[in-house]
N, C-alpha and C. Protein backbone atom coordinates (compact mmCIF):
# COMPACT_ATOMS: atom_id res chain seq x y z
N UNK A 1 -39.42 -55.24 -31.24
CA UNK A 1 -38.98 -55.22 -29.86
C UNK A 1 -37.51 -55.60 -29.75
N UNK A 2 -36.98 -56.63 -30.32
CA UNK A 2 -35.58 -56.86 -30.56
C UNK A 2 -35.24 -55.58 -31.41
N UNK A 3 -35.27 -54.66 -31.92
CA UNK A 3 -34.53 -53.53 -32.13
C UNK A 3 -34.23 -52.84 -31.53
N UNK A 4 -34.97 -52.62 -30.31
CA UNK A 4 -35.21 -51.78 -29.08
C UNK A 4 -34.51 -52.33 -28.03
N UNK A 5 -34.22 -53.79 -28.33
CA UNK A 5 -33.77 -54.50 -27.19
C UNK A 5 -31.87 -53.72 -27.01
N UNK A 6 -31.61 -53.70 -28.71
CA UNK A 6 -30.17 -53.78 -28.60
C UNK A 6 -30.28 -51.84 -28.07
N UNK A 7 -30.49 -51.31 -27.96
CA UNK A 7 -30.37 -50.10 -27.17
C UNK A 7 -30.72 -50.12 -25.57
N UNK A 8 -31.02 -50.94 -25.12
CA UNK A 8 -31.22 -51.04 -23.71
C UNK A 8 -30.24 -50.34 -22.84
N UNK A 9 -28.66 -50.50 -23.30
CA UNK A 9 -27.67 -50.28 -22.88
C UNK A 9 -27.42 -48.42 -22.62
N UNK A 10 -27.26 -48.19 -24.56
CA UNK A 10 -27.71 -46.79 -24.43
C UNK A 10 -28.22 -45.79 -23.82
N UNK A 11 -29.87 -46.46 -23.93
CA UNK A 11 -30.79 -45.54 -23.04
C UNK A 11 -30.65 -45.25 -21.71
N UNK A 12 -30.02 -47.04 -20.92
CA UNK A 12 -29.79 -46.76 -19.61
C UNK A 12 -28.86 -45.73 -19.12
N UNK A 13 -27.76 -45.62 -20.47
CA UNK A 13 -26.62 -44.51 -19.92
C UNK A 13 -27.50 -43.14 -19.82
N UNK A 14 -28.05 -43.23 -21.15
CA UNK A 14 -28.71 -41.30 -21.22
C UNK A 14 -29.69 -41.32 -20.02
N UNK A 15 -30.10 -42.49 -19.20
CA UNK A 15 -31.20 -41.98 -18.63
C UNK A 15 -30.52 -41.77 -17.32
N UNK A 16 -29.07 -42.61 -16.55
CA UNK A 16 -28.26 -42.02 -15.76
C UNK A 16 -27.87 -40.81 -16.00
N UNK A 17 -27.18 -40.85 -17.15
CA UNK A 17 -26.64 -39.27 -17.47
C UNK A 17 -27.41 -38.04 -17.37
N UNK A 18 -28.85 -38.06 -17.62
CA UNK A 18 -29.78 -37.35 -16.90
C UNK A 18 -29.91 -37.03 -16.05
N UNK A 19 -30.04 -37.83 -14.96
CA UNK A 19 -30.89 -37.91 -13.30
C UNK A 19 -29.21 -37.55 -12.89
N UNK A 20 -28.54 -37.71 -13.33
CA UNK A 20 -26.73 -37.10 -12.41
C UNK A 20 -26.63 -35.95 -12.69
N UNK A 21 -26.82 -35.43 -14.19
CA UNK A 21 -27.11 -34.27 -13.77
C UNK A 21 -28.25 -33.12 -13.05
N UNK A 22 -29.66 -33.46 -12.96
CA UNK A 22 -30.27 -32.68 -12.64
C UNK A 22 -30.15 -33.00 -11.28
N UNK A 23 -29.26 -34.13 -10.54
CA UNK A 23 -28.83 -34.02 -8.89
C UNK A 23 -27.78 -32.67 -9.07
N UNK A 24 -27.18 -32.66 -10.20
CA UNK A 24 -26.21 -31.58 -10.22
C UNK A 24 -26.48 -30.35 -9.96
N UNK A 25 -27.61 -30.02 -10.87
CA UNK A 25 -28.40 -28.67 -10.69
C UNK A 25 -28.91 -28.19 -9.25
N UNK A 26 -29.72 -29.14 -8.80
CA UNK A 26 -30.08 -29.20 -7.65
C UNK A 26 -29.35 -29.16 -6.66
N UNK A 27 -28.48 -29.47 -6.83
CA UNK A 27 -27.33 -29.06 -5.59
C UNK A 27 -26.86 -27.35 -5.66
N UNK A 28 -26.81 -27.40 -7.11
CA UNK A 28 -26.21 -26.10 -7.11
C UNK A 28 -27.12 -25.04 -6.66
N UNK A 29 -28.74 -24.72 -7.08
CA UNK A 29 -29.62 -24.16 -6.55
C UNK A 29 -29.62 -24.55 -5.29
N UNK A 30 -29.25 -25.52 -4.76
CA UNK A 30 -29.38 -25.27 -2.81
C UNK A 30 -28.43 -24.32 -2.58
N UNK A 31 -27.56 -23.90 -2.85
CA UNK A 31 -26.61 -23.30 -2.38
C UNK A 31 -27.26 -21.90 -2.07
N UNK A 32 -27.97 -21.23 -2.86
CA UNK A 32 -28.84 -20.10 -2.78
C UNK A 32 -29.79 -20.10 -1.81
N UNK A 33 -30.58 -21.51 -1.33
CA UNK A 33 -31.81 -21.60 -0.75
C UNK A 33 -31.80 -21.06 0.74
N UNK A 34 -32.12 -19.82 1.18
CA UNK A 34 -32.58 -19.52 2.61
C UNK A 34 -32.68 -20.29 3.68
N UNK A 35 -31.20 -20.97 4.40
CA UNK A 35 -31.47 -21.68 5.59
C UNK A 35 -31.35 -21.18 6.63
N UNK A 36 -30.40 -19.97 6.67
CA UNK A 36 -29.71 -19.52 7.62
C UNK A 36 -30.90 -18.51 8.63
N UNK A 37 -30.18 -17.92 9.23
CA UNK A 37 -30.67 -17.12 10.21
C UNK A 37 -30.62 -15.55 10.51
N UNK A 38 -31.16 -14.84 9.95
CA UNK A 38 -30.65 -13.13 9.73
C UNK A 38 -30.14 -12.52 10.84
N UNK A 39 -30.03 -11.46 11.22
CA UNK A 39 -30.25 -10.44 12.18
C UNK A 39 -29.52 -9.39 12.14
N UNK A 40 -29.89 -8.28 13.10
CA UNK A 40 -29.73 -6.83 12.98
C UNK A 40 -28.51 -6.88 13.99
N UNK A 41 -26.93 -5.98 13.89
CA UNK A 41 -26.21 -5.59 14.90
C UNK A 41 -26.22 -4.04 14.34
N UNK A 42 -25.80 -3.47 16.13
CA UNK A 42 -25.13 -3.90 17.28
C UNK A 42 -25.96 -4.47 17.81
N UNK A 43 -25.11 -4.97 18.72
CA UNK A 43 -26.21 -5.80 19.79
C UNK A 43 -25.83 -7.04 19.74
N UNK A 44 -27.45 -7.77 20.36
CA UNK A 44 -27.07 -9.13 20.95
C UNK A 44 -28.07 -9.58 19.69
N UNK A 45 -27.67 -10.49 19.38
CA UNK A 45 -29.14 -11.77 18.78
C UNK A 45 -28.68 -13.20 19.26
N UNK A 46 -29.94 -13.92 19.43
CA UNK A 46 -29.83 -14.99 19.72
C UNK A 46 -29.86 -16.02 18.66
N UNK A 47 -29.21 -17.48 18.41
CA UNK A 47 -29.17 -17.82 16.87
C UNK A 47 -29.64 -19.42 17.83
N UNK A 48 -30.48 -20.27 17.16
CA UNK A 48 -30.63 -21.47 17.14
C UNK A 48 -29.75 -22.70 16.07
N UNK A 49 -29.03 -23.49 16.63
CA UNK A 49 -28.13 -24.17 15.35
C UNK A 49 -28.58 -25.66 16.06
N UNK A 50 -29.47 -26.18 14.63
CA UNK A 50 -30.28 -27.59 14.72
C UNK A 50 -29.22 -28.50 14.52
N UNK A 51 -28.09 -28.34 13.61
CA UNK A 51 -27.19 -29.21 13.20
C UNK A 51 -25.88 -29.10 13.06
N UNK A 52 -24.79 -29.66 14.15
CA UNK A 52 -23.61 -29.18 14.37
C UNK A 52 -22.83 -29.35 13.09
N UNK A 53 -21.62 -28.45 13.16
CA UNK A 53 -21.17 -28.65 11.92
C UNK A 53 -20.25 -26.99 11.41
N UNK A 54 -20.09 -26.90 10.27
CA UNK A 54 -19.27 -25.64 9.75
C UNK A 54 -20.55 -24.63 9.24
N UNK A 55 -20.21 -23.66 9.43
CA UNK A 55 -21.34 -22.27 9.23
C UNK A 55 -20.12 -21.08 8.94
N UNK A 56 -20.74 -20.52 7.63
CA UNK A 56 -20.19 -18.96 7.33
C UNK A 56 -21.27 -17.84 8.20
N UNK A 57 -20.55 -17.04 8.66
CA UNK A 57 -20.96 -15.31 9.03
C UNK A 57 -21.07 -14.51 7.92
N UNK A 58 -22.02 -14.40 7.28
CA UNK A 58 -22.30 -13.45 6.53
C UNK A 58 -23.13 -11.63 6.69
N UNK A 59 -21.97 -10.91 6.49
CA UNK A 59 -22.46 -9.42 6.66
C UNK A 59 -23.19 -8.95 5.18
N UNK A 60 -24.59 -8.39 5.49
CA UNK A 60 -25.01 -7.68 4.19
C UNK A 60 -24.62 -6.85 3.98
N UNK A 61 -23.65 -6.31 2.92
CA UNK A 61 -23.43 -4.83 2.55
C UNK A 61 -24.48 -4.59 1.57
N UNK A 62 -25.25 -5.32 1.10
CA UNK A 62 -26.80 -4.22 0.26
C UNK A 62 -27.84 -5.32 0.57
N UNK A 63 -28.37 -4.28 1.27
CA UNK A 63 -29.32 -4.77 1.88
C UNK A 63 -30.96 -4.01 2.32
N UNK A 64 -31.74 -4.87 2.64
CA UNK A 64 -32.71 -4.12 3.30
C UNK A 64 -32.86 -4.10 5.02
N UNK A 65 -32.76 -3.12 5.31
CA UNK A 65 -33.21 -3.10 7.07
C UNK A 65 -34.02 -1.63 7.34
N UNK A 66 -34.97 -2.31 8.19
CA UNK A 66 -36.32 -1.37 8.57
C UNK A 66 -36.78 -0.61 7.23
N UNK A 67 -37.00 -1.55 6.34
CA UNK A 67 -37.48 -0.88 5.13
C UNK A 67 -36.82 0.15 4.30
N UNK A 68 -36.11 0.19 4.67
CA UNK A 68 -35.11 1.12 3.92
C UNK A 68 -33.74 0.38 3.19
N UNK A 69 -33.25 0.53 2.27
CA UNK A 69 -32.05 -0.05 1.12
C UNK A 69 -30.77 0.38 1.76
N UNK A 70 -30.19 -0.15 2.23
CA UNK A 70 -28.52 0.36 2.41
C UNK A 70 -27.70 -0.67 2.10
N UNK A 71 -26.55 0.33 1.58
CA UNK A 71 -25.52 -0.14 1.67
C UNK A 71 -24.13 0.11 2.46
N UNK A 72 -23.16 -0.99 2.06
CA UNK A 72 -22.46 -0.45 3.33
C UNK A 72 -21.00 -1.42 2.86
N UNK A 73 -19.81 -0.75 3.05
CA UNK A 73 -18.00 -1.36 2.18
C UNK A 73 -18.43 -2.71 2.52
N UNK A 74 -17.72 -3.43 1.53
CA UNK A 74 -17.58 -4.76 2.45
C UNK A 74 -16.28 -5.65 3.19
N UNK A 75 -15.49 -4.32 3.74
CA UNK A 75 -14.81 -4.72 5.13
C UNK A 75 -15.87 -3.45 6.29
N UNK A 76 -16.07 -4.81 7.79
CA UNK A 76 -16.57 -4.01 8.55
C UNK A 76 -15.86 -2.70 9.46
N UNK A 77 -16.24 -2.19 9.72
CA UNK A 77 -15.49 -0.72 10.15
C UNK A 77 -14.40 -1.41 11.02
N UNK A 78 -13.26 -0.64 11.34
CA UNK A 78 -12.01 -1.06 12.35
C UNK A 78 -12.96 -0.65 13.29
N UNK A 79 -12.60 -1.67 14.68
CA UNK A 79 -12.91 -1.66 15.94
C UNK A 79 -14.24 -2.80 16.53
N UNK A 80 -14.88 -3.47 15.09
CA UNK A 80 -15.71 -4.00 15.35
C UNK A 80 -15.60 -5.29 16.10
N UNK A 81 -16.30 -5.79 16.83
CA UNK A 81 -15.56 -7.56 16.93
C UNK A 81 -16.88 -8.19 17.32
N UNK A 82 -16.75 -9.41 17.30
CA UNK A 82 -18.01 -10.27 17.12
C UNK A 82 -17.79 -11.42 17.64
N UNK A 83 -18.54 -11.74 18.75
CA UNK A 83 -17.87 -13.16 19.65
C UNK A 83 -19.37 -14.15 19.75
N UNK A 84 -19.53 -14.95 19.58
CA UNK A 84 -20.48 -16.21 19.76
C UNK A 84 -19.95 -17.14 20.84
N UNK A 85 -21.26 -16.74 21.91
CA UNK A 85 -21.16 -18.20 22.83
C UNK A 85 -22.34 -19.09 22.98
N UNK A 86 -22.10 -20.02 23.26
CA UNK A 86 -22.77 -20.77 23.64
C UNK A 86 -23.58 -20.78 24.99
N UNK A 87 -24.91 -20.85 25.23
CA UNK A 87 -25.79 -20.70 26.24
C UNK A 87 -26.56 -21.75 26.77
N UNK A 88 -26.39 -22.23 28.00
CA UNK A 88 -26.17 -20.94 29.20
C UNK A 88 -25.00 -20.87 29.40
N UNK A 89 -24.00 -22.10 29.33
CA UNK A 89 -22.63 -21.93 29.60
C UNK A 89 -21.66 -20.94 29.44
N UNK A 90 -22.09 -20.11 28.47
CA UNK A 90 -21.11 -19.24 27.80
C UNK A 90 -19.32 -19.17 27.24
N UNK A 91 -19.69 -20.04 26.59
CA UNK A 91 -18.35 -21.03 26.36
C UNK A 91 -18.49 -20.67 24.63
N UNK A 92 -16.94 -19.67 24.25
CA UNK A 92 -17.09 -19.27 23.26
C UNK A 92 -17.02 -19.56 21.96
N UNK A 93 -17.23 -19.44 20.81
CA UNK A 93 -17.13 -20.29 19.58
C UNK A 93 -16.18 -19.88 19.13
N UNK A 94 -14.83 -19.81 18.53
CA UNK A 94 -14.32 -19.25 18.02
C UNK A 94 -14.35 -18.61 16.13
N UNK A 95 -14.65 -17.49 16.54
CA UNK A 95 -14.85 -17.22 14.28
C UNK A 95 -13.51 -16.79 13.36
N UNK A 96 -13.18 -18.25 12.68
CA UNK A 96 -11.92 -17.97 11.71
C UNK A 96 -12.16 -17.02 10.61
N UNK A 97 -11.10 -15.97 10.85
CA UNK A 97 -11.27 -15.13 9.28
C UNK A 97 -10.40 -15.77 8.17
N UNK A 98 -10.98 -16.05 7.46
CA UNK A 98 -10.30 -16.82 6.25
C UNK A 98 -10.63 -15.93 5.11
N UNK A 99 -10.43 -16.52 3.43
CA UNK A 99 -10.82 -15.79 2.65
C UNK A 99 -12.15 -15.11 2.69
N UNK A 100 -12.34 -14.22 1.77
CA UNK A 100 -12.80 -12.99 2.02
C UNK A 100 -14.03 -13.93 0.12
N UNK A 101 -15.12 -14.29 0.76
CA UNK A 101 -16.08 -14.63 -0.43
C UNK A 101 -17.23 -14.08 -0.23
N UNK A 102 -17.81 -13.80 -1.78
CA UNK A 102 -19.48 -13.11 -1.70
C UNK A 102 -20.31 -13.79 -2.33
N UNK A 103 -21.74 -13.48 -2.10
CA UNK A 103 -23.02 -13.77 -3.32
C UNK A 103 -23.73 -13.02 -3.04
N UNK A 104 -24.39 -12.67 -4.30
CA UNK A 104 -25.33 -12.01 -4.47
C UNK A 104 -27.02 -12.93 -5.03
N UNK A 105 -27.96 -12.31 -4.31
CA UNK A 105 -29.14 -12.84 -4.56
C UNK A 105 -30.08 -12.23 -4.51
N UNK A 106 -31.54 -12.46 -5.35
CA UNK A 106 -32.42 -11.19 -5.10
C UNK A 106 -32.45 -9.69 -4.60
N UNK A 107 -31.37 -9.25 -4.71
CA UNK A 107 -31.14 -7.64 -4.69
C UNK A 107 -29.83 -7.61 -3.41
N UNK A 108 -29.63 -8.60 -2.42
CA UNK A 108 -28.97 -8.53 -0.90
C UNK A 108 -27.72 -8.95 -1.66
N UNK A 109 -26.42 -8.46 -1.15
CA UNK A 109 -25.20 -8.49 -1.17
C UNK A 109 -24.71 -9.21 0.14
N UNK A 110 -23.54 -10.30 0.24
CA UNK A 110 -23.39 -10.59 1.36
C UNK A 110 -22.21 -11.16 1.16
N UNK A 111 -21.46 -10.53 2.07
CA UNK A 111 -19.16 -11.13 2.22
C UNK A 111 -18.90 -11.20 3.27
N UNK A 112 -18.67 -12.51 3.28
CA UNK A 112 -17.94 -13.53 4.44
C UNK A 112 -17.18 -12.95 5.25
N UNK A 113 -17.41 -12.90 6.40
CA UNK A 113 -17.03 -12.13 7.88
C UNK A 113 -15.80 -13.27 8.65
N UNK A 114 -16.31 -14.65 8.13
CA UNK A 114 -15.46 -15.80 8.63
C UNK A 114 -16.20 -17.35 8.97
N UNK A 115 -15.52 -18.07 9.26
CA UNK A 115 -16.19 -19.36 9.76
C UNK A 115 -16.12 -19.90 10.95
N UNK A 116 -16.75 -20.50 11.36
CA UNK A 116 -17.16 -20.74 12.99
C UNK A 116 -17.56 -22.60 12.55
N UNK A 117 -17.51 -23.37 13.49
CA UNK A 117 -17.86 -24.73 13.77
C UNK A 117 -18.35 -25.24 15.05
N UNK A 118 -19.96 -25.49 15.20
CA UNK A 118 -20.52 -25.48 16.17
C UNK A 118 -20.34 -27.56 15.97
N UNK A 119 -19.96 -27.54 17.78
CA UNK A 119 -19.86 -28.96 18.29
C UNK A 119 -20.96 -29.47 18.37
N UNK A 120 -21.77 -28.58 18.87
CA UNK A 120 -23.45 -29.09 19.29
C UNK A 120 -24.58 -28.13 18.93
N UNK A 121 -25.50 -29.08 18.66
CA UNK A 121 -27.20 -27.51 18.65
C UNK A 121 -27.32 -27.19 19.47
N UNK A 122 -28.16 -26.21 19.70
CA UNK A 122 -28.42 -25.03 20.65
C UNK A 122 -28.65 -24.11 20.75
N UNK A 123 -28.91 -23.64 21.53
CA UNK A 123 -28.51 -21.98 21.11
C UNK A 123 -27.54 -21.07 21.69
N UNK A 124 -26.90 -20.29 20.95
CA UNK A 124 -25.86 -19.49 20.78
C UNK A 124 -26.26 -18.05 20.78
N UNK A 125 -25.47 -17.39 21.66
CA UNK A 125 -25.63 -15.80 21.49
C UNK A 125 -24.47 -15.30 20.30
N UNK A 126 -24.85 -14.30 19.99
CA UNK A 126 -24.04 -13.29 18.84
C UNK A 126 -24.01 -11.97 19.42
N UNK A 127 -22.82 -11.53 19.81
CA UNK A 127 -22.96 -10.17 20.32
C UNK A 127 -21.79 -9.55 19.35
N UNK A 128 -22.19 -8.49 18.61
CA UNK A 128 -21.47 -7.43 18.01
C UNK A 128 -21.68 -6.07 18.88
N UNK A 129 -20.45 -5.70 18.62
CA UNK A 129 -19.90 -3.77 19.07
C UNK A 129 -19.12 -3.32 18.36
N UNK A 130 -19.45 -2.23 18.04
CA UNK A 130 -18.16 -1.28 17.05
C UNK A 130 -18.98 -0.90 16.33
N UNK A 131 -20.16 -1.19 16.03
CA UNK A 131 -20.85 -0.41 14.54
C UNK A 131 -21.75 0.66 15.20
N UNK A 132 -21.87 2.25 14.55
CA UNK A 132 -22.31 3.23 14.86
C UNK A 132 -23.79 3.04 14.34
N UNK A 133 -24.12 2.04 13.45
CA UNK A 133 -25.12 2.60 12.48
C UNK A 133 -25.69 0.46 12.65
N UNK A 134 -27.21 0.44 12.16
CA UNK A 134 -27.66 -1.37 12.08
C UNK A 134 -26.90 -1.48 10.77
N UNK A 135 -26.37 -2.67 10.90
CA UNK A 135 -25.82 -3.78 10.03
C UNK A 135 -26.44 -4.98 9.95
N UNK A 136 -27.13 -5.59 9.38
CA UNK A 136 -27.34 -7.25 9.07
C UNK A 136 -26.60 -8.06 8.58
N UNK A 137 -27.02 -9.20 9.59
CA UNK A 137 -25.41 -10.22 9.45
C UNK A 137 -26.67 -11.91 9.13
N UNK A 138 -25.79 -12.76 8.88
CA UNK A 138 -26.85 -13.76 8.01
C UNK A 138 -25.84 -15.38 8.32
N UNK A 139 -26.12 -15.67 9.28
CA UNK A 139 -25.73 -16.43 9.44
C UNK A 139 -25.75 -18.50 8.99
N UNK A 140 -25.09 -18.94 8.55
CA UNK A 140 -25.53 -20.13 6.90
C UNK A 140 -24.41 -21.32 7.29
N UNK A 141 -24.99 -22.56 7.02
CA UNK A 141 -24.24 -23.72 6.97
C UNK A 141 -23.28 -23.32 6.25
N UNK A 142 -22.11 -23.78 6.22
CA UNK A 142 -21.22 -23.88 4.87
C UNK A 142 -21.43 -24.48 3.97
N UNK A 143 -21.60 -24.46 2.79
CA UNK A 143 -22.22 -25.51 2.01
C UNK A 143 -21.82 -25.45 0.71
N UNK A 144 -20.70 -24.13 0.64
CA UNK A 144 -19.92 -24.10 -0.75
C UNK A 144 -19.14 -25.43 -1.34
N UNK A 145 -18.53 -26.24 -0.59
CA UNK A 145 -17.66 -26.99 -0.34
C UNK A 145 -18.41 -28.84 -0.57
N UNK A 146 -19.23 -28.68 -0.17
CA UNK A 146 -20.04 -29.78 -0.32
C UNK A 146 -21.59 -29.71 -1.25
N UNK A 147 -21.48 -28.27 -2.00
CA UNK A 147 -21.92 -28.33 -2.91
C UNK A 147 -21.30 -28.41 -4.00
N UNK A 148 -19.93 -27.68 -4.03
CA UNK A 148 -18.83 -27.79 -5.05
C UNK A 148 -18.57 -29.84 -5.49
N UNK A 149 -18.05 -30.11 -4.98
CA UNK A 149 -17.79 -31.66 -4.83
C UNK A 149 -19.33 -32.57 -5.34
N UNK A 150 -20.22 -32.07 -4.55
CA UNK A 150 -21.57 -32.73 -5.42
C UNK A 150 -22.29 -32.49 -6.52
N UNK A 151 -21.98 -31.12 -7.17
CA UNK A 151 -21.76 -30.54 -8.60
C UNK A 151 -20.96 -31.30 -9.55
N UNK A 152 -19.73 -31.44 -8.53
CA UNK A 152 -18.54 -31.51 -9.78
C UNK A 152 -18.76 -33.20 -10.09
N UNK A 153 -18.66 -33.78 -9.41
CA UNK A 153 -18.89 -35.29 -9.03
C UNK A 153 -20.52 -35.86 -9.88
N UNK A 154 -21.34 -35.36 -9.57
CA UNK A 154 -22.76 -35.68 -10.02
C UNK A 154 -22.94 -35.08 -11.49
N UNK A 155 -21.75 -33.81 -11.74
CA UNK A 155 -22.40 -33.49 -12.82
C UNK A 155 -21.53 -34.09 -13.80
N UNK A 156 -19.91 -33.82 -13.40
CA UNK A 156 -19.15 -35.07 -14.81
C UNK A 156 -19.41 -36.42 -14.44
N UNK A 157 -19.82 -37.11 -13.93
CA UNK A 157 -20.47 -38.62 -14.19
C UNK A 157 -21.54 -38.66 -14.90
N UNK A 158 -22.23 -37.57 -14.77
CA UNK A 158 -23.53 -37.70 -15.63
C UNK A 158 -23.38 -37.12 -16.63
N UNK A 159 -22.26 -36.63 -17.25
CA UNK A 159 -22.23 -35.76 -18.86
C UNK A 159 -21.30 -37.19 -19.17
N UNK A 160 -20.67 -37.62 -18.82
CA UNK A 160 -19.51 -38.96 -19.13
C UNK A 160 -20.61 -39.69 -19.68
N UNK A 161 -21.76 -40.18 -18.61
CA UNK A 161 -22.64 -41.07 -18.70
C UNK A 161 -23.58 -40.86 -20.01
N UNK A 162 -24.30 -39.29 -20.07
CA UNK A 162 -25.15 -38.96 -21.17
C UNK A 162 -24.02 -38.96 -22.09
N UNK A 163 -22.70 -39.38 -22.97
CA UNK A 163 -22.16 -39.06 -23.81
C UNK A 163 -21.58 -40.16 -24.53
N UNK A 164 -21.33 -41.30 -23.19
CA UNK A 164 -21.44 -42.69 -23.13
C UNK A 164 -22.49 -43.33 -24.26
N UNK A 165 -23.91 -42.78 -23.60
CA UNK A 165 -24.67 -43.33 -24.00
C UNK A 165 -25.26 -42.93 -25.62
N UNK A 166 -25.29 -41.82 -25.96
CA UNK A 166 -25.07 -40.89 -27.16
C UNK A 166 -24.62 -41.92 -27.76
N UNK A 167 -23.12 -42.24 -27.30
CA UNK A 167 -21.96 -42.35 -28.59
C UNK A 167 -22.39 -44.16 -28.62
N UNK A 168 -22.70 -44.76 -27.64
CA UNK A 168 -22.97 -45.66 -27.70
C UNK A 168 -24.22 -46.49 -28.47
N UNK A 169 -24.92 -45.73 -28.52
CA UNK A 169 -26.43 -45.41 -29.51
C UNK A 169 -25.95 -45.58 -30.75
N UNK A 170 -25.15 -44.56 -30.90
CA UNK A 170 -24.62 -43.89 -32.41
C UNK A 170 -24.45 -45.43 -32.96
N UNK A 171 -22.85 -46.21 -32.13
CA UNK A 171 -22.23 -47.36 -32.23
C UNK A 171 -23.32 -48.36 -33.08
N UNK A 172 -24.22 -48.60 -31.82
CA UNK A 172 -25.57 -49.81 -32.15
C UNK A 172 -25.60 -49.41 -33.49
N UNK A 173 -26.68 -48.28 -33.93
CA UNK A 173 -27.34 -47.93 -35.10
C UNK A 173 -26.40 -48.30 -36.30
N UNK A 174 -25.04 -47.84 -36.07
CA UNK A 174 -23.80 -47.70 -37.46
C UNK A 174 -24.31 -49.11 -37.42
N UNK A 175 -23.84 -50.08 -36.43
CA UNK A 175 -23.68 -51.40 -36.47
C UNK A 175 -24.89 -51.79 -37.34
N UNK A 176 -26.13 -51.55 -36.50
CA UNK A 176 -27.27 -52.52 -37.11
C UNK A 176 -27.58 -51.87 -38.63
N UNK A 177 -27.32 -50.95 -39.17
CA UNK A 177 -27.40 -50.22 -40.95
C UNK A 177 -26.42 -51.23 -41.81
N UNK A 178 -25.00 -51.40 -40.71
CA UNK A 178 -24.05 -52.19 -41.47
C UNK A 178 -24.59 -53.89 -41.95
N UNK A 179 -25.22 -54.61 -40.86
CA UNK A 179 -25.85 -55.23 -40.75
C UNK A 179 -26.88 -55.74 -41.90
N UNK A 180 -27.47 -54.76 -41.80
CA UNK A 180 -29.06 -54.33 -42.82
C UNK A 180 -28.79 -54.23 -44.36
N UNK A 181 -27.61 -53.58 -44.29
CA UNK A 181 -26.76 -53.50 -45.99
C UNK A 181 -25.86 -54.10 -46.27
């Protein structure tokens, strides 16, 4: 048991260095996970937002709608525009076009239309015009940004930590052989 004792240290690192990273992983698979809210333009849809905060507009260019596979460029046609208000008030959200980012997942293609920041929950209308043909748009927390940072953060503390503890292991053992002989 005193042999075991002098690794206490060790193990505790590899067993942090573990659990930091698989918070790591796990963050990173949220980023994929289905929170958002779909829907079909032109037109109106109505969107519910439980938690104020930053949200990307995401347009599917491959996609499925009414059972059928399309695709479609991923800049939306000139003339389109897309305004979100808030209801009943009708007090508008404004949507920043910023860089131009994609992902792909289970077969759907989807590039960032822009970002919007809702003050409060509620619900919000979405009205698009300009498109001749349905488009699906996918509307998502932002969460690149605060998954990036909880990746990067959770996952080099926990490779520092599992490498720590490795090398620190190693240390003990040299020591206690030196010891022994």
């Amino acid at each position: 048991m005193q042999k075991l004792a002098r690794f206490k240290w060790p193990i505790l690192l590899v067993v942090i260095g573990i659990a930091l990273n698989i918070v790591a992983v796990i963050a990173m698979l949220d980023v994929f996970r289905g929170s958002g809210t779909s829907f079909l333009a032109p037109g109106e849809a109505s969107v519910t937002i439980t938690k104020p905060g930053d949200y990307t507009l995401w347009h599917e260019t491959k996609t499925l709608i009414d059972g059928q596979f399309m695709s479609f460029p991923d800049d939306l046609p000139s003339g389109t525009t897309i305004k979100i208000l808030k209801q009943p008030e009708g007090a508008a959200v404004p949507l920043r076009r910023g860089g131009v980012s994609s992902m792909e997942s289970g077969g759907t293609r989807r590039v960032s239309v822009g970002q919007l920041t809702f003050s409060s929950p509620g619900q919000y209308q979405v009205v698009v015009t300009g498109l001749t043909e349905k488009h699906a748009f996918y509307l998502d927390e932002a969460k690149f940004l605060r998954m990036f940072l909880r990746v990067m953060v959770s996952g080099l503390v926990g490779m520092l930590s599992l490498f720590a503890g490795i090398g620190s292991g190693i240390y003990v053992l040299v020591q206690s052989s030196k010891r022994a002989g």
